[in-house]
Structures are given as C-alpha cells and as structure tokens.
Protein backbone atom coordinates (compact mmCIF):
# COMPACT_ATOMS: atom_id res chain seq x y z
CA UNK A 1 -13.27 -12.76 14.94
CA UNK A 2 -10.48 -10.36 15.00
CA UNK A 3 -8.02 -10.41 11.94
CA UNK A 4 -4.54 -8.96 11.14
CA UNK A 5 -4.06 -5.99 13.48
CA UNK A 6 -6.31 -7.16 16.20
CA UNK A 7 -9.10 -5.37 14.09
CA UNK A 8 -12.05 -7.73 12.25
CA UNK A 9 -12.52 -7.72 8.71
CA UNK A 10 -15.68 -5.62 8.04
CA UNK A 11 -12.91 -2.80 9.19
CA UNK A 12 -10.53 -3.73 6.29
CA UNK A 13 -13.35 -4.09 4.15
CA UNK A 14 -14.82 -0.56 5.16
CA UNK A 15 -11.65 1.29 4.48
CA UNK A 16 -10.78 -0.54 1.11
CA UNK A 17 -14.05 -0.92 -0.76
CA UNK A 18 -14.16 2.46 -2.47
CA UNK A 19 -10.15 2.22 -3.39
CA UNK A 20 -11.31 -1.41 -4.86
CA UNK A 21 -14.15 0.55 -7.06
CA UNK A 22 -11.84 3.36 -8.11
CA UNK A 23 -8.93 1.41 -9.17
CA UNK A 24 -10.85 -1.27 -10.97
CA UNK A 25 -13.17 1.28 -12.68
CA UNK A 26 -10.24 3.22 -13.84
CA UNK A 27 -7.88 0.67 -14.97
CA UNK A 28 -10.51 -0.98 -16.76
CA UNK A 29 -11.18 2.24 -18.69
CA UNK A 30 -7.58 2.68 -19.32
CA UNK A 31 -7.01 -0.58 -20.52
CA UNK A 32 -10.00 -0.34 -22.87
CA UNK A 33 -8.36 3.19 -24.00
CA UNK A 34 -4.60 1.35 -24.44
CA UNK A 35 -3.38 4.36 -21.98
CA UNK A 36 0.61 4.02 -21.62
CA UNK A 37 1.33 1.63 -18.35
CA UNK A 38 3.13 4.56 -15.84
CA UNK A 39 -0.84 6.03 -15.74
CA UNK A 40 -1.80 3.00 -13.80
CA UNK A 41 0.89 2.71 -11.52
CA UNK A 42 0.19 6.45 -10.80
CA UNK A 43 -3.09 5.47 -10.20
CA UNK A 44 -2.19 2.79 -7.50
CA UNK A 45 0.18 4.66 -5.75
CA UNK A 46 -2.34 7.51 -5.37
CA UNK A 47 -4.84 5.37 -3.93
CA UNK A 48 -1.95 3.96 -1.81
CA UNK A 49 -1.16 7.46 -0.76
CA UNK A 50 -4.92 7.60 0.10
CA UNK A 51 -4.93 4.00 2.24
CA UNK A 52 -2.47 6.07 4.20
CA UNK A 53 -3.84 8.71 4.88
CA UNK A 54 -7.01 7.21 5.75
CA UNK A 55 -5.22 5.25 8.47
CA UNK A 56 -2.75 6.98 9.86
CA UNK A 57 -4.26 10.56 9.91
CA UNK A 58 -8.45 9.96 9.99
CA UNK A 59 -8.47 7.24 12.29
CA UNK A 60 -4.96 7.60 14.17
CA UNK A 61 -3.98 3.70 13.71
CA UNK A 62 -0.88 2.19 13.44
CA UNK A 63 1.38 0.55 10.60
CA UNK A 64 0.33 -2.84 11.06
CA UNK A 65 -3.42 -1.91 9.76
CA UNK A 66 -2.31 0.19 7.02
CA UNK A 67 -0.01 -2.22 5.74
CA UNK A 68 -2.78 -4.73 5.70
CA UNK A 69 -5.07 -2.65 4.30
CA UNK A 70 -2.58 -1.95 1.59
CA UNK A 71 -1.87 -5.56 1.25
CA UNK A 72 -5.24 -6.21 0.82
CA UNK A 73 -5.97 -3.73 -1.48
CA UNK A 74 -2.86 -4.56 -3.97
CA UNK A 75 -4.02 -8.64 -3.84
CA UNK A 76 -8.17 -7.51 -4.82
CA UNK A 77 -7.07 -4.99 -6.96
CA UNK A 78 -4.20 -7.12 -8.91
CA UNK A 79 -6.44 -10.28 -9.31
CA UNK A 80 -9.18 -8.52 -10.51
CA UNK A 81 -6.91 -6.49 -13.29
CA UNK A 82 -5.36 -10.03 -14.09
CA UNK A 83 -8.48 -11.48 -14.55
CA UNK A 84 -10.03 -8.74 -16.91
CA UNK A 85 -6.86 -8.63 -18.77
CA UNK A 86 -7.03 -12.39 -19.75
CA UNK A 87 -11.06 -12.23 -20.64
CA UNK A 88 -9.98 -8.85 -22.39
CA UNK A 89 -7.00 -9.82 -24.61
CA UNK A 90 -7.66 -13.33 -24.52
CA UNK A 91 -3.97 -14.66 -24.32
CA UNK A 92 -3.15 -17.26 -22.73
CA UNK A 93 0.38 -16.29 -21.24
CA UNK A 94 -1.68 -13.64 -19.46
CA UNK A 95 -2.35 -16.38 -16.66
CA UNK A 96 1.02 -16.08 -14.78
CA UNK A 97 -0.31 -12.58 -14.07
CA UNK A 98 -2.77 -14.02 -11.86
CA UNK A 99 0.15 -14.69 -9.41
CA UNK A 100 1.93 -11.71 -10.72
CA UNK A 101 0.09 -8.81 -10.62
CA UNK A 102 -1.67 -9.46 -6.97
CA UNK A 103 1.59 -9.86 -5.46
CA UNK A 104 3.56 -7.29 -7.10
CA UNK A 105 0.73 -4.79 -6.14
CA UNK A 106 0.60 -5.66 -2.86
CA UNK A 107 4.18 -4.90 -2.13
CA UNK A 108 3.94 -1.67 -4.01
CA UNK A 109 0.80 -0.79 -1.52
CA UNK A 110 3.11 -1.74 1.82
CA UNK A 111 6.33 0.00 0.45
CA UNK A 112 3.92 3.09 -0.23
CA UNK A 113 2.32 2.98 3.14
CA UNK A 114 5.95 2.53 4.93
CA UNK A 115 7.32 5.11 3.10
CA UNK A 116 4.18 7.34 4.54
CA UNK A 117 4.94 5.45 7.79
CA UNK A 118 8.80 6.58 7.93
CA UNK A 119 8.18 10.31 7.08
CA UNK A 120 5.29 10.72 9.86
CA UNK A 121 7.70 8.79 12.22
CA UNK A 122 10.23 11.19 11.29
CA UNK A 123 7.84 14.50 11.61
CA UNK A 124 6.64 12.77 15.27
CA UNK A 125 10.23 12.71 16.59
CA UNK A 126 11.25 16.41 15.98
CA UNK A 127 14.74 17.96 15.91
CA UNK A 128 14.19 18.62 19.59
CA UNK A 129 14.45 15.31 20.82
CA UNK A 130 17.61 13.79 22.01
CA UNK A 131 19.29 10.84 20.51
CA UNK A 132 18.96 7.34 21.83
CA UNK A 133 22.67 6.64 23.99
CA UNK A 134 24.22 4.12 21.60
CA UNK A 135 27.38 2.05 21.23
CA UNK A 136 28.71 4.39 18.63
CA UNK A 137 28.02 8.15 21.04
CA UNK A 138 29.37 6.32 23.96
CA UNK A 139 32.64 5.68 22.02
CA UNK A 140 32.76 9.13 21.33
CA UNK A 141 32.14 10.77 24.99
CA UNK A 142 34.83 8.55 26.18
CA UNK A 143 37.34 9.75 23.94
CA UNK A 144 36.63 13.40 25.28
C-alpha cells in the first residue's frame, strides 16, 4: 500500500523512528530538568535539519517525502510531548496542547525541510545557468 509520496509506510517509519526516540528522550529529560523552552525548539529543528538531510542527501529523494517525513515526525513527536506534559504537570488546560503542539510542530518540521529544500534548489541551479524568458526580460529586450 503505497502512502504519501508514492513510498509505503515502513519507509516513513524507517527514517523517523530514531528522530521519534531522540526527541522524546530529550524533551522528557528537559522537561523533568525545567530547561528554558528555546532548548527544545533547538532540539526539533536539529532533528529537522537531520530529516533533511537524511532525505535529500543519503537517499537522493524529493520534497514531497521529506516534508512528510517531517510532518510526521512534528505530529508523533508533539502528541507524545502533549501527552507527558499533562500526566507530568497534571493541569488540565494542558489538553488544548494535544491539538496544539502536534500541529505547530509539524509545520515547524515542513518549513525546516523547505527551507533545506530552497537552498539545495538554489546550489542545483548555479550562477551559470540562464534565466527562464519571462514577461518581465521580454519587456526589456524590446525596449533595446
């Protein structure tokens, strides 16, 4: 059964499963520690960073799967962390971060993996290339 991507699940799963561990491991520690907030979004985006890499440079796919591996990853990741955090601090307001925190994880995980996407575009193309003939250079030649 082939998923988002035209690739099956079990390849999702395989690339996300150790980002999964790391994350939830380490922002369970750090909420257990009361570490200031930016360490966990530095945490995500590095394991962002690596949900690129692992894509785009190891296995040479495009921006479809590593924006729904990101996805992915920010929905697991941000459920789980709003889970512990409401059997942790046991407050009750902490439930609207069940729809929350997966959801604003998972866009920071796509806008890290475009951003990655855009600057390897960019790097691809090369200075040497010639500009796509648009509306604006046409203008422009036929003023000359």
């Amino acid at each position: 059964m082939q998923f988002v991507g035209g690739k099956n699940f079990d390849y999702y799963l395989g690339i996300i499963i150790l980002p999964i561990l790391v994350i939830s491991i380490a922002e369970i520690v750090m909420v257990i520690y009361e570490v200031p907030i930016y360490f966990f979004w530095a945490i995500n985006i590095i394991t962002f960073l690596y949900i690129a890499w692992a894509i785009y440079l190891r296995r040479h796919d495009s921006f479809t799967e590593a924006g729904t591996a990101a996805v992915m990853l920010g929905v697991v990741v941000g459920l789980f962390l709003a889970i512990f955090r409401i059997i942790y601090f046991h407050k009750v307001y902490l439930v609207f971060n069940l729809i929350a925190e997966p959801i604003r994880t998972g866009i920071l995980g796509l806008a890290i993996v475009w951003l990655i996407h855009l600057i390897i575009s960019l790097f691809k193309k090369g200075p040497s290339q010639k500009p796509k003939n648009t509306y604006l250079s046409s203008l422009i030649k036929k003023k000359r």
